[in-house]
N, C-alpha and C. Protein backbone atom coordinates (compact mmCIF):
# COMPACT_ATOMS: atom_id res chain seq x y z
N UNK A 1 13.23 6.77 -17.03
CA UNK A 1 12.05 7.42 -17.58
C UNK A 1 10.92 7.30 -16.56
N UNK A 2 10.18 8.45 -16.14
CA UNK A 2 9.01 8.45 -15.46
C UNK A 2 8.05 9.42 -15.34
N UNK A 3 6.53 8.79 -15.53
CA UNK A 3 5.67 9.61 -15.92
C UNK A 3 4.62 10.11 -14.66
N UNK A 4 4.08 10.95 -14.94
CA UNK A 4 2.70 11.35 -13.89
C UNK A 4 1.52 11.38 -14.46
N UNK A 5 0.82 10.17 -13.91
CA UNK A 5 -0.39 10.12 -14.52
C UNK A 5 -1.10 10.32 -13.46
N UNK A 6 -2.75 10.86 -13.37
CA UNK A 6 -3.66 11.38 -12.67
C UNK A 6 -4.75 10.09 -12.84
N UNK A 7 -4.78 9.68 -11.99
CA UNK A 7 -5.62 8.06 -11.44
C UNK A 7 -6.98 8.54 -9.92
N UNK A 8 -8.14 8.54 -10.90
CA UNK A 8 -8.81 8.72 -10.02
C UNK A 8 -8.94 10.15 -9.54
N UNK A 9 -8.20 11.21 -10.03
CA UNK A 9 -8.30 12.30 -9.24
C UNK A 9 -7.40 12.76 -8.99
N UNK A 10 -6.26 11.54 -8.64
CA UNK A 10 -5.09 12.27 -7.52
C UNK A 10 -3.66 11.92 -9.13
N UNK A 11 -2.95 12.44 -8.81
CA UNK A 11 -1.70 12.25 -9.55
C UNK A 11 -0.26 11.61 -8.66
N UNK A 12 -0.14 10.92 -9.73
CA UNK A 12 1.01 9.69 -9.27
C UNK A 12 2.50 9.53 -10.11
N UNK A 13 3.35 9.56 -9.68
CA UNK A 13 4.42 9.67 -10.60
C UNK A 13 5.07 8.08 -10.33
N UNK A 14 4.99 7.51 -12.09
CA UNK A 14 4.77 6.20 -12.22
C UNK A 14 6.66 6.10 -12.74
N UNK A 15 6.95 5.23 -12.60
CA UNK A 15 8.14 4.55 -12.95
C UNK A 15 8.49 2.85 -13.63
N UNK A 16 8.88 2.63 -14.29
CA UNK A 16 8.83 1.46 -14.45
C UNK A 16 8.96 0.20 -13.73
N UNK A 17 8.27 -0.90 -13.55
CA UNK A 17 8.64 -1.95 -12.48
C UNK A 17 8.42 -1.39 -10.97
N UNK A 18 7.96 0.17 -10.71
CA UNK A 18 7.70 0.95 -9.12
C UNK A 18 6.10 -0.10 -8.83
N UNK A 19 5.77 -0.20 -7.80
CA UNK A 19 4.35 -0.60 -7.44
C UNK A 19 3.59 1.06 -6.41
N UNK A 20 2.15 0.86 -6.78
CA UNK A 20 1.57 1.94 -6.83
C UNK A 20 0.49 1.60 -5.70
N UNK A 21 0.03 2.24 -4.83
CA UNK A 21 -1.22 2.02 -4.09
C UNK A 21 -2.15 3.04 -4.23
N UNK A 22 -3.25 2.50 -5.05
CA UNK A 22 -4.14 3.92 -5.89
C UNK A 22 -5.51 3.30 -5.17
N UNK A 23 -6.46 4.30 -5.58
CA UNK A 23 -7.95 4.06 -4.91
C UNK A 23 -8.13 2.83 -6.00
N UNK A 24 -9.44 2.34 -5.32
CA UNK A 24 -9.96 1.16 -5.88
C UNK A 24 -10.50 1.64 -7.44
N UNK A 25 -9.57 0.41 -8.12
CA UNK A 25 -10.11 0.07 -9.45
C UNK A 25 -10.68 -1.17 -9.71
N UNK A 26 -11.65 -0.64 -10.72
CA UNK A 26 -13.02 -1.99 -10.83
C UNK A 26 -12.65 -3.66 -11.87
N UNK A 27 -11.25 -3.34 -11.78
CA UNK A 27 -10.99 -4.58 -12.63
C UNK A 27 -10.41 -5.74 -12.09
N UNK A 28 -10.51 -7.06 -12.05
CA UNK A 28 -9.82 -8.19 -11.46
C UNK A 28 -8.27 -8.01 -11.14
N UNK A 29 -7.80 -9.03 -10.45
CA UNK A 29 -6.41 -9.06 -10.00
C UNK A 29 -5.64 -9.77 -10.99
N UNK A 30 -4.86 -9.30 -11.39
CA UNK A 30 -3.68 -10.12 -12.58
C UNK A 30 -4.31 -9.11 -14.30
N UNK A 31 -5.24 -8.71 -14.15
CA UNK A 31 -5.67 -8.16 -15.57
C UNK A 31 -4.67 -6.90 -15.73
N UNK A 32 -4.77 -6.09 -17.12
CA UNK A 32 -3.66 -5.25 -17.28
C UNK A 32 -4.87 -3.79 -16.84
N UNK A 33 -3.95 -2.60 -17.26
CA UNK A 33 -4.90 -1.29 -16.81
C UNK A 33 -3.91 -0.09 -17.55
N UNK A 34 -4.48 0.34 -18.38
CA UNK A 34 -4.03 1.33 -19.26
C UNK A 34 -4.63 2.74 -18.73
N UNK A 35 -3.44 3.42 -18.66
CA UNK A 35 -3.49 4.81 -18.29
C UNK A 35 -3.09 5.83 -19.21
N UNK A 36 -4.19 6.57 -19.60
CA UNK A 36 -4.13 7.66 -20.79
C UNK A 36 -4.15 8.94 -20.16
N UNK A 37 -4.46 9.19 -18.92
CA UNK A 37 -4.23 10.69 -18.23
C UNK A 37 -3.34 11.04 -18.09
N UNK A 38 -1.82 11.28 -19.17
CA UNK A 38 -0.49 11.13 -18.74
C UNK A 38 -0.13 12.58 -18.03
N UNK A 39 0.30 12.87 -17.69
CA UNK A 39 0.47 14.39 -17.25
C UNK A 39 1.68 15.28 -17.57
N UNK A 40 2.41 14.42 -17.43
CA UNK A 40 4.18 14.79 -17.92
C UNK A 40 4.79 13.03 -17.77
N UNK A 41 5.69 13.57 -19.21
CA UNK A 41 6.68 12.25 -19.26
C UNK A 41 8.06 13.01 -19.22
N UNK A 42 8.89 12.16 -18.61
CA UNK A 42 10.68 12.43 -18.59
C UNK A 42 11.18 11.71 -19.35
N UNK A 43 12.32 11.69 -19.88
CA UNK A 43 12.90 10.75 -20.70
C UNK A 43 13.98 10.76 -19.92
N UNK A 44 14.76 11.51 -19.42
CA UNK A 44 16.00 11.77 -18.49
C UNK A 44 16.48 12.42 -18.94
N UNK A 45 16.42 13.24 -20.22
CA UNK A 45 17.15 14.14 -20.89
C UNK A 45 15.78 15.68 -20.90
N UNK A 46 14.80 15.37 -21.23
CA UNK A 46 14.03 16.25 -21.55
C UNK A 46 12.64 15.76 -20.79
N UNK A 47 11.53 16.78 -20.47
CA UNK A 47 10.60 16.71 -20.12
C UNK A 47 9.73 17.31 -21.05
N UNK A 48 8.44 16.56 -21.27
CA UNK A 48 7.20 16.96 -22.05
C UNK A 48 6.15 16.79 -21.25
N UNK A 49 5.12 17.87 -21.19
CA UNK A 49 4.18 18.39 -20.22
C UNK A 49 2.81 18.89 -21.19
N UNK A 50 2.11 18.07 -20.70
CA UNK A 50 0.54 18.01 -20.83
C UNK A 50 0.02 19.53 -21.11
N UNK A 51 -1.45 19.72 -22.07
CA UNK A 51 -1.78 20.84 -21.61
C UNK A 51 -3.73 20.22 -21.78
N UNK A 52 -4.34 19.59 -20.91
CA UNK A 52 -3.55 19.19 -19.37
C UNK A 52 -2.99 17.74 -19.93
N UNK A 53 -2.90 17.20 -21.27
CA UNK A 53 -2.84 15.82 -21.15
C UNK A 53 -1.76 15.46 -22.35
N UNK A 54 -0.68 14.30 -21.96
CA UNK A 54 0.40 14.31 -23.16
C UNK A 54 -0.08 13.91 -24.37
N UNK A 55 -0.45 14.17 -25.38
CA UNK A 55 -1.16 13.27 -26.48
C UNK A 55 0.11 12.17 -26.86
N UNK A 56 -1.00 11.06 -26.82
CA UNK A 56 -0.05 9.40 -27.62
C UNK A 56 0.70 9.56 -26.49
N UNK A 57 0.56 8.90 -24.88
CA UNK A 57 1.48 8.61 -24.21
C UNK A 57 0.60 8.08 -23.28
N UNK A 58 0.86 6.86 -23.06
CA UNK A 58 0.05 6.18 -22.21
C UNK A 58 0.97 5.44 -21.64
N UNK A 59 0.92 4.95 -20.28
CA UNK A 59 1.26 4.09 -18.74
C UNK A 59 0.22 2.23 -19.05
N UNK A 60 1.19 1.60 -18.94
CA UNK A 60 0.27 0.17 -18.91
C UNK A 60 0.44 -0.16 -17.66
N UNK A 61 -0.11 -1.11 -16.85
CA UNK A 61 0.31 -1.68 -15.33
C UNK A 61 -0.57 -2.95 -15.20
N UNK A 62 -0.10 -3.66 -14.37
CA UNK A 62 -0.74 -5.02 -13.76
C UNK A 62 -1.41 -4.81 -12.92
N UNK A 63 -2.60 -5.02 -12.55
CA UNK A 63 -3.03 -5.19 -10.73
C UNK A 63 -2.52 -6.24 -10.01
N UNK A 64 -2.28 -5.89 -8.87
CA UNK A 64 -1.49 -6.79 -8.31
C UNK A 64 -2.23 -7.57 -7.17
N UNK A 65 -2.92 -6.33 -6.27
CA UNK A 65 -4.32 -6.89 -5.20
C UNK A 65 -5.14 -5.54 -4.98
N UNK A 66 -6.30 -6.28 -4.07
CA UNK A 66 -7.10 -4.84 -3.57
C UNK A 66 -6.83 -5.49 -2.28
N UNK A 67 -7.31 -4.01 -1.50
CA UNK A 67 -7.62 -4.54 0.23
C UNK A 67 -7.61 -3.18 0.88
N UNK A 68 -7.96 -3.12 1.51
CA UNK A 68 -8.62 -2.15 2.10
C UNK A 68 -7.36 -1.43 3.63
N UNK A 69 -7.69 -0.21 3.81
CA UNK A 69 -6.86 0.48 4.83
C UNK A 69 -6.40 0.32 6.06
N UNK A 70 -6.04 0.45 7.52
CA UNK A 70 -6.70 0.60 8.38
C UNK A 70 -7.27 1.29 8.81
N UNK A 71 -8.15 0.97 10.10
CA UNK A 71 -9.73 1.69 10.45
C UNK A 71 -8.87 3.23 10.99
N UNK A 72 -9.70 3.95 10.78
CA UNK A 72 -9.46 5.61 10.98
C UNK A 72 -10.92 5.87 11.87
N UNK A 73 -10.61 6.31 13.23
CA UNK A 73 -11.84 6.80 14.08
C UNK A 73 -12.13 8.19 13.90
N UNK A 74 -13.62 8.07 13.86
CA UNK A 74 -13.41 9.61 13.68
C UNK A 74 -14.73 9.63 14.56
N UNK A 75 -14.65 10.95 15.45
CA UNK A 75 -15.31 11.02 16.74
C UNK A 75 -16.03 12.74 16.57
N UNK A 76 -17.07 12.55 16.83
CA UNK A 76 -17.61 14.42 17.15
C UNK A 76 -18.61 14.16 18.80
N UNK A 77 -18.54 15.05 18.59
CA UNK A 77 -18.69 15.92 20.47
C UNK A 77 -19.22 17.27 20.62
N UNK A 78 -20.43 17.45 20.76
CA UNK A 78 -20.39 18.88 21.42
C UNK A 78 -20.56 19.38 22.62
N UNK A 79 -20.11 19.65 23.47
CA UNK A 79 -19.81 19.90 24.69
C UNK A 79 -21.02 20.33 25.42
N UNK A 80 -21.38 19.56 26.90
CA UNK A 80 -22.68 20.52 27.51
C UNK A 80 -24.11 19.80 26.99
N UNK A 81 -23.81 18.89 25.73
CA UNK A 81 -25.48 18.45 24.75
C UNK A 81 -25.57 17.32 24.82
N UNK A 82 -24.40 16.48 25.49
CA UNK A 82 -25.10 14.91 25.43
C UNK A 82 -24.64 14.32 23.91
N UNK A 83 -24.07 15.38 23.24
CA UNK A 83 -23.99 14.60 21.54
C UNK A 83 -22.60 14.01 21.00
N UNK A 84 -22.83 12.84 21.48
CA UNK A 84 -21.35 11.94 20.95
C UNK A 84 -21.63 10.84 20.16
N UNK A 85 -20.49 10.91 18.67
CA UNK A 85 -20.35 10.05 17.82
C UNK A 85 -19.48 9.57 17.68
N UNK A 86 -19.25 7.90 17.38
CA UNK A 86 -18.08 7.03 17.30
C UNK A 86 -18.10 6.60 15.58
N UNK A 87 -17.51 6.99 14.94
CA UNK A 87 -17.54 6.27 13.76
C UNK A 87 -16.06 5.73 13.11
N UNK A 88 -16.42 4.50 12.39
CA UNK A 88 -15.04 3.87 11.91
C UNK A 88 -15.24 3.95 10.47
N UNK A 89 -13.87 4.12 9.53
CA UNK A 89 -13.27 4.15 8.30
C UNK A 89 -12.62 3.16 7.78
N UNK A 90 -12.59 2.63 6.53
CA UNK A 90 -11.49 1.63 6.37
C UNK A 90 -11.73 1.88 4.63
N UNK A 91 -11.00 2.42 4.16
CA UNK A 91 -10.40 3.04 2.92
C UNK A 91 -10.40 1.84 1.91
N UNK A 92 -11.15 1.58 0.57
CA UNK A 92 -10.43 0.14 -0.17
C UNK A 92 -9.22 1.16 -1.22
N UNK A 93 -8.57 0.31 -1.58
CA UNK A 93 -7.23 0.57 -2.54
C UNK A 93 -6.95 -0.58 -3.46
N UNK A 94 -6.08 -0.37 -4.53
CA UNK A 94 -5.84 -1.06 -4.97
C UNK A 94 -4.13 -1.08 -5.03
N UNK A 95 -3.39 -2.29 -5.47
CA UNK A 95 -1.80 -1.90 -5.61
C UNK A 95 -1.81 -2.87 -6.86
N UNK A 96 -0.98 -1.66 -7.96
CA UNK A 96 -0.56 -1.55 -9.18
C UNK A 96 1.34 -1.95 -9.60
N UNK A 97 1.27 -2.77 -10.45
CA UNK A 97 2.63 -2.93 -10.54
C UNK A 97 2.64 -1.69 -12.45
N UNK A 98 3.51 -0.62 -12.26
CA UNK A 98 3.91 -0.11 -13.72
C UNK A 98 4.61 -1.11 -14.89
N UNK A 99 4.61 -1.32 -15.51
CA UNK A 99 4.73 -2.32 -16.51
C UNK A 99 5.52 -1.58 -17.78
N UNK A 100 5.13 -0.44 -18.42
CA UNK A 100 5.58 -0.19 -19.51
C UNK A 100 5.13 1.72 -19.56
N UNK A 101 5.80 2.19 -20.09
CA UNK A 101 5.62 4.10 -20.32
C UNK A 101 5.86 4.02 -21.98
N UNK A 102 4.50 4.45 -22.41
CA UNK A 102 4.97 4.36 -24.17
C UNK A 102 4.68 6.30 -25.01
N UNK A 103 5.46 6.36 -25.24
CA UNK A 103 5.60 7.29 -26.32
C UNK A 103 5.29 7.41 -27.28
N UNK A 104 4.04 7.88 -28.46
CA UNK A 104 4.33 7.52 -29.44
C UNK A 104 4.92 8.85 -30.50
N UNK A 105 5.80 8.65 -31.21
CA UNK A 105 6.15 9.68 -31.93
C UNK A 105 4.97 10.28 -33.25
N UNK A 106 4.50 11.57 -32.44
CA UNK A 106 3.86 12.35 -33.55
C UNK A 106 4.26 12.76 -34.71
N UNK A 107 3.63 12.13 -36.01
CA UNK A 107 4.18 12.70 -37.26
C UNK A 107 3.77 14.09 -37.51
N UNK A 108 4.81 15.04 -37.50
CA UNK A 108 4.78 16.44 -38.23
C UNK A 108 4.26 16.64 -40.00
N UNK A 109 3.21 17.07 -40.12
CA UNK A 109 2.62 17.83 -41.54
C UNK A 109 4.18 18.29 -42.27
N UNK A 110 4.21 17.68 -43.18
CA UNK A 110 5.52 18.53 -43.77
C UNK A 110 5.50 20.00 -44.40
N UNK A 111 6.68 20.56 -43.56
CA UNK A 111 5.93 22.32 -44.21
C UNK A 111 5.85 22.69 -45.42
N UNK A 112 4.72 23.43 -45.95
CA UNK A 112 4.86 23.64 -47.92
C UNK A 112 6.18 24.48 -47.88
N UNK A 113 7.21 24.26 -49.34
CA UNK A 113 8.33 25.17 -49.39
C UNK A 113 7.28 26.26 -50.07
N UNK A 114 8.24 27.17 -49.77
CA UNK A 114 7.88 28.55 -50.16
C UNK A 114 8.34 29.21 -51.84
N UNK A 115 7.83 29.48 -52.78
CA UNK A 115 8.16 29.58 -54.00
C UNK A 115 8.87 31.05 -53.96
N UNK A 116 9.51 31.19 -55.17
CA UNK A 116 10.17 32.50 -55.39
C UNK A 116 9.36 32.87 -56.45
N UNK A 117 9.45 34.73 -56.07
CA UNK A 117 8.61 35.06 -56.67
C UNK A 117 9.90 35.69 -57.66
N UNK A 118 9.52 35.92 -59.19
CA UNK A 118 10.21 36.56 -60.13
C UNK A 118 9.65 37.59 -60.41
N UNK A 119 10.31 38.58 -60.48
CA UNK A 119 9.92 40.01 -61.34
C UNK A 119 10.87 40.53 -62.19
């Protein structure tokens, strides 16, 4: 079974026990993190798909750590002007352990039977 939930923006296709490296989330290390943006769940037999979101299907997960990227240079230049820039990047993240994919089964309105009419 595995779901795609949308974390932050971006969408992630979660699996059970998979570990995840998502942008930084604001909660301690070892606390849990419930994900309600489900997008589509599989069961392995059938797929159910969001419109945009699965109702009653939520992703649980552990945090596991934060820490940050490596540095990414990023340089501009314009030629002939004297104009040069050095700048450095370093991305924070977090890594997520998936824990549990829950389903919950929607109860259906039972349909009114339909009466016969006599004439």
């Amino acid at each position: 079974m595995y779901a795609i939930v949308n974390i932050s923006g971006k969408q992630y296709k979660a699996e059970k026990g998979s570990t995840l490296c998502v942008p930084k989330q604001l909660l301690d290390e070892g606390k849990k993190l419930v994900l309600e943006d489900v997008r589509m769940v599989h069961d392995g037999k059938t797929a159910k798909f969001g419109n945009p979101k699965v109702s009653g299907a939520k992703v649980t997960a552990t945090i596991l750590e934060h820490g940050r990227e490596r540095k990414i240079l990023v340089y501009k230049k314009k030629r002939r002007k004297g104009y040069q820039r050095k700048n450095g990047h370093r991305q924070w993240y977090t890594n997520i352990e998936i824990q549990n994919i829950q389903m919950s089964k929607a109860k259906s309105a039972p349909k009114p039977k339909k009466e016969k009419k006599e004439s």
